[in-house]
Protein backbone atom coordinates (compact mmCIF):
# COMPACT_ATOMS: atom_id res chain seq x y z
CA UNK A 1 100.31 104.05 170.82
CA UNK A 2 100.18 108.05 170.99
CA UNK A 3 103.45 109.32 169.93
CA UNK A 4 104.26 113.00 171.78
CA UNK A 5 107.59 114.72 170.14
CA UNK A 6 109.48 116.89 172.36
CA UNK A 7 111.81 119.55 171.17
CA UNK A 8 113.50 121.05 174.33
CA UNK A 9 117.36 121.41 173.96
CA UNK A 10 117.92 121.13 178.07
CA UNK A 11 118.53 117.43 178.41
CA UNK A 12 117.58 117.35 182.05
CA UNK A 13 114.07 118.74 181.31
CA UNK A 14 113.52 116.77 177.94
CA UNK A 15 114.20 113.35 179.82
CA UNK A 16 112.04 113.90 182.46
CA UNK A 17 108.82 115.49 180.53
CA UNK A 18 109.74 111.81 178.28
CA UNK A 19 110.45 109.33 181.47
CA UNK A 20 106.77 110.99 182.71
CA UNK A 21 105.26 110.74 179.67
CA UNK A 22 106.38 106.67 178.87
CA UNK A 23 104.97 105.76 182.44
CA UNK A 24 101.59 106.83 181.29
CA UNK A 25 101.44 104.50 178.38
CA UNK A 26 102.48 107.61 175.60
CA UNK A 27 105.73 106.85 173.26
CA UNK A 28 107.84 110.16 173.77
CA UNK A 29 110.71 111.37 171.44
CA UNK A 30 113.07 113.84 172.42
CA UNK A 31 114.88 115.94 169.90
CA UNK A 32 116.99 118.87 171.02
CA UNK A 33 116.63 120.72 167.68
CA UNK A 34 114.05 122.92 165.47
CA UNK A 35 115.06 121.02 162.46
CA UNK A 36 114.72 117.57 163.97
CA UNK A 37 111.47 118.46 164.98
CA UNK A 38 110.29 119.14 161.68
CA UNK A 39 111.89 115.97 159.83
CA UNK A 40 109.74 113.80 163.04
CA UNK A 41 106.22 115.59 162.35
CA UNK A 42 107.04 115.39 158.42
CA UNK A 43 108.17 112.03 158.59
CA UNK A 44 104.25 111.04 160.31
CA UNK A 45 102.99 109.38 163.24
CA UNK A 46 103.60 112.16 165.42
CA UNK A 47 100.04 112.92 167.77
CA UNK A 48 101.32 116.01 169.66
CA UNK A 49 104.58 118.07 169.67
CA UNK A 50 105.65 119.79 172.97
CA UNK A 51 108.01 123.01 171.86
CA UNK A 52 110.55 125.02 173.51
CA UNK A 53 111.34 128.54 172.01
CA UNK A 54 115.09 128.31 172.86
CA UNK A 55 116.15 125.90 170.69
CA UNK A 56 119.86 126.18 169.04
CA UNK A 57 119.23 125.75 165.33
CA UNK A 58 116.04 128.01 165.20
CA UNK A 59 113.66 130.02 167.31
CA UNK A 60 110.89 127.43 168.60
CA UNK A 61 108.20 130.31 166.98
CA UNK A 62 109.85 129.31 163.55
CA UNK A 63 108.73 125.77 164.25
CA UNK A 64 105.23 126.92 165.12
CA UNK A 65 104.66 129.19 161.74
CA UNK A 66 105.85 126.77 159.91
CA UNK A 67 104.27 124.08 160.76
CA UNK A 68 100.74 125.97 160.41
CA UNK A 69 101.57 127.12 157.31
CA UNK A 70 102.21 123.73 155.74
CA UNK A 71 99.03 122.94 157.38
CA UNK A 72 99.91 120.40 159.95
CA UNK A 73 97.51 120.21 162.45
CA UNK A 74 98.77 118.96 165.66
CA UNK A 75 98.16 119.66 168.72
CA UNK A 76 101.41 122.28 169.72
CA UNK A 77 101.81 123.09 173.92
CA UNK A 78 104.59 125.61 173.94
CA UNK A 79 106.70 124.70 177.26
CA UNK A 80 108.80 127.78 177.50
CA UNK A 81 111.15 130.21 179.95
CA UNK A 82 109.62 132.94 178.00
CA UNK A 83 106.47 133.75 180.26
CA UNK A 84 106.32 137.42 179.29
CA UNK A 85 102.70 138.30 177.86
CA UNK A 86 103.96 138.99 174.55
CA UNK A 87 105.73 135.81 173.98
CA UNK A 88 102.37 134.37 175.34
CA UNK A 89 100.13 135.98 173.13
CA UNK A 90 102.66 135.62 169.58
CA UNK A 91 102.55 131.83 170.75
CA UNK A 92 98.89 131.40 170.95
CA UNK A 93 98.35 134.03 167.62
CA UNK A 94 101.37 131.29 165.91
CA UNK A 95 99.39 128.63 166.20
CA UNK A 96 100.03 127.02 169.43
CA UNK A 97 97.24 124.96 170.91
CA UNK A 98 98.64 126.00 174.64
CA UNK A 99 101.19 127.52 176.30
CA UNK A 100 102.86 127.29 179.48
CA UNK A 101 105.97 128.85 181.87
CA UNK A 102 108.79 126.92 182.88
CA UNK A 103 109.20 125.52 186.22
CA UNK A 104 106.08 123.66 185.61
CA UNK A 105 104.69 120.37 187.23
CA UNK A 106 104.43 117.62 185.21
CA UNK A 107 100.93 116.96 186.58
CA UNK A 108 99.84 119.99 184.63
CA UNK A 109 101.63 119.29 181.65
CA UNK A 110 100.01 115.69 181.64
CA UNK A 111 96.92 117.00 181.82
CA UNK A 112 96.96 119.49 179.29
CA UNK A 113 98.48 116.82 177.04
CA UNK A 114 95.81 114.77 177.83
CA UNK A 115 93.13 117.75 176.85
CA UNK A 116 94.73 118.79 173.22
CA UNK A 117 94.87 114.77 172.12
CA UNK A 118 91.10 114.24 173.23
CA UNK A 119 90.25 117.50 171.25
CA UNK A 120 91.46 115.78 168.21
CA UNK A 121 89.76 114.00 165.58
CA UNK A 122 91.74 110.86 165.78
CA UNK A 123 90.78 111.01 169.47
CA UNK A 124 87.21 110.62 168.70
CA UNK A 125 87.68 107.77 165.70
CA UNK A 126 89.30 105.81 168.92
CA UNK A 127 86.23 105.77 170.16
CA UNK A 128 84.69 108.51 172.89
CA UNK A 129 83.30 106.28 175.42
CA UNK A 130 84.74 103.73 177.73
CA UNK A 131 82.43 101.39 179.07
CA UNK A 132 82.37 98.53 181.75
CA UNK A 133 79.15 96.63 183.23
CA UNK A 134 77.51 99.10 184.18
CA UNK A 135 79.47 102.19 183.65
CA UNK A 136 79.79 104.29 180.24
CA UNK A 137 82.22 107.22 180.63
CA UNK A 138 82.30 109.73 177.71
CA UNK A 139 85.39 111.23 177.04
CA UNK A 140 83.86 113.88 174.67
CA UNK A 141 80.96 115.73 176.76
CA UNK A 142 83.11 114.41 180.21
CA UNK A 143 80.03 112.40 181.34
CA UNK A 144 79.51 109.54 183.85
CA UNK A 145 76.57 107.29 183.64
CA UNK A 146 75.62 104.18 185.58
CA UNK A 147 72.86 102.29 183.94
CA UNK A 148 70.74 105.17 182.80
CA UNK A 149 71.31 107.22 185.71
CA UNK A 150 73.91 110.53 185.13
CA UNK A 151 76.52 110.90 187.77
CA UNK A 152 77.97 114.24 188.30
CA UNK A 153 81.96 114.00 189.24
CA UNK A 154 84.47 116.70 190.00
CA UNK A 155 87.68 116.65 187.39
CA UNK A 156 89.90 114.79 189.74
CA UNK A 157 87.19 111.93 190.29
CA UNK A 158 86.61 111.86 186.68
CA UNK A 159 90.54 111.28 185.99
CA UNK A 160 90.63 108.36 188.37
CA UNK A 161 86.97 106.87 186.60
CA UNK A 162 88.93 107.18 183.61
CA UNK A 163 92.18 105.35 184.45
CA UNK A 164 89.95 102.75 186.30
CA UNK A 165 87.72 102.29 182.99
CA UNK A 166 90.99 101.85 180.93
CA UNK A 167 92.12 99.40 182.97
CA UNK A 168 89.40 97.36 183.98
CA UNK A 169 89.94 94.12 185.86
CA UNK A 170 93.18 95.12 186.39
CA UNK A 171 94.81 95.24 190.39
CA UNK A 172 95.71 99.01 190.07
CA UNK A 173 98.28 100.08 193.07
CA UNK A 174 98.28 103.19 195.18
CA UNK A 175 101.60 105.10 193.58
CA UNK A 176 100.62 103.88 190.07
CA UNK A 177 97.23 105.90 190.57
CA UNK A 178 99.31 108.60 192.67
CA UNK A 179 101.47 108.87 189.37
CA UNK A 180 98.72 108.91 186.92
CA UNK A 181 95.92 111.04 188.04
CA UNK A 182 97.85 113.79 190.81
CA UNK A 183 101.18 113.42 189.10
CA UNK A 184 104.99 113.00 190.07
CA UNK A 185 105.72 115.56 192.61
CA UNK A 186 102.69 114.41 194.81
CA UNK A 187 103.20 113.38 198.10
CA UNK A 188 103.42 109.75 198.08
CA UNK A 189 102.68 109.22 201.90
CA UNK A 190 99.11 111.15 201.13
CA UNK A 191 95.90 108.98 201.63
CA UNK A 192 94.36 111.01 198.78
CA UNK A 193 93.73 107.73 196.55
CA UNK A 194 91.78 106.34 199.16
CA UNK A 195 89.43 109.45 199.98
CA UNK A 196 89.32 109.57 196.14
CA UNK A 197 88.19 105.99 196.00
CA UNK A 198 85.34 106.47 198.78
CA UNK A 199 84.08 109.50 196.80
CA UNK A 200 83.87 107.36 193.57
CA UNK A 201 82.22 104.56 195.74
CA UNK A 202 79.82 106.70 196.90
CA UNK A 203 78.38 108.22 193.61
CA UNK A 204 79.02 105.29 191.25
CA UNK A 205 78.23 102.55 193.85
CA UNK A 206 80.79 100.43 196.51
CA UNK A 207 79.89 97.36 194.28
CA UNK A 208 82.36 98.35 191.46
CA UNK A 209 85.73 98.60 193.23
CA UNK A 210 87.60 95.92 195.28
CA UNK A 211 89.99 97.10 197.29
CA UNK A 212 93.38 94.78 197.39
CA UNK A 213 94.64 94.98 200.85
CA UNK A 214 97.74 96.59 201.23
CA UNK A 215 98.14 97.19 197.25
CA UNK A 216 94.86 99.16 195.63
CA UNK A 217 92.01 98.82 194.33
CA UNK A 218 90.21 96.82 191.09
CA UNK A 219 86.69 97.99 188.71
CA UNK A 220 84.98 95.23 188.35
CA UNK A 221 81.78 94.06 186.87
CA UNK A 222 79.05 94.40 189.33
CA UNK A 223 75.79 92.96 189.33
CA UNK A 224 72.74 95.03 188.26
């Protein structure tokens, strides 16, 4: 499982980045200090770290240059109060992969976490390309085929091909797809997973999904 560290010393925001991150299958550590975060990623096993600056021991940039001069290569998303263009541009020059302003929506975050871990090379000895029946979706080039035939999709339809191709077979529900492809702080009484759904139908073929009345939907394996 992909282990994310985060080192944020406000409790409330450090459980909920976690709580969001263990629904979508990550392990999550919280730490609240700049020391603790460098025993975790020296320690091992530690895919991603997502930083605050403001931590209480030691400024979260401290973290950074270390951690790039000892050559650790992780992916680092600075999640900061500090939005100034400065700070922005010290983080990014430090060594962090990405940056971003507090508030922020999880949904954002998510997917930004999701971008840095495919970059990586562990990523791609995972494996690139998810593939059911008929489908092969590479997570590298961000390409849908069916059979031999390319299939163009916009980035939200390609995050719900992708959580349908990692779970096929499975009965997949409305607010679990709400959660994992728009995010938290959608609006749960949207009908935005079924539109979604028909677009997918309609470029990948109606064959492949089953809708479950009054639940979701299910990939299947459908019939040349």
């Amino acid at each position: 499982m992909t282990h994310i560290l985060i080192a944020e010393d406000e409790e409330r925001i450090a459980a909920f980045v976690a709580k969001g991150l263990r629904a979508h299958a990550y392990e999550a550590t919280a730490v609240v200090t700049g020391e603790e975060a460098l025993e975790h990623v020296e320690a091992g096993g530690v895919d991603l770290l997502v930083l605050d600056l403001g931590l209480g021991d030691m400024d979260g940039f401290e973290v950074l240059r270390y951690l790039r001069a000892e050559r650790y290569t992780l992916p680092v998303i600075v999640l900061t109060a500090r939005s100034s263009v400065t700070d922005t541009v010290t983080g990014l020059e430090s060594g962090a992969d990405d940056y971003m302003a507090k508030p922020f929506r999880f949904e954002e975050l998510l997917a930004r976490v999701r971008l840095r871990l495919r970059s990586q090379p562990s990523a791609a000895s995972r494996g690139n390309v998810l593939a059911h029946g008929r489908l092969q979706l590479d997570l590298r080039t961000r390409r849908m085929r069916v059979d031999e035939t390319e299939v163009d999709l916009s980035a939200r339809e390609f995050a719900l091909a992708e959580t349908f191709m990692r779970n096929p077979g499975d009965v997949l529900t409305r607010e679990r797809l709400l959660s994992e492809v728009w995010g938290y702080d959608f609006d749960p009484g949207s009908n935005v997973v079924d539109v979604y759904v028909r677009y997918l139908r309609r470029k990948l073929g109606a064959e492949h999904f089953d809708t479950i009345r009054g639940v979701g939907y299910r990939l299947v394996d459908a019939p040349a």
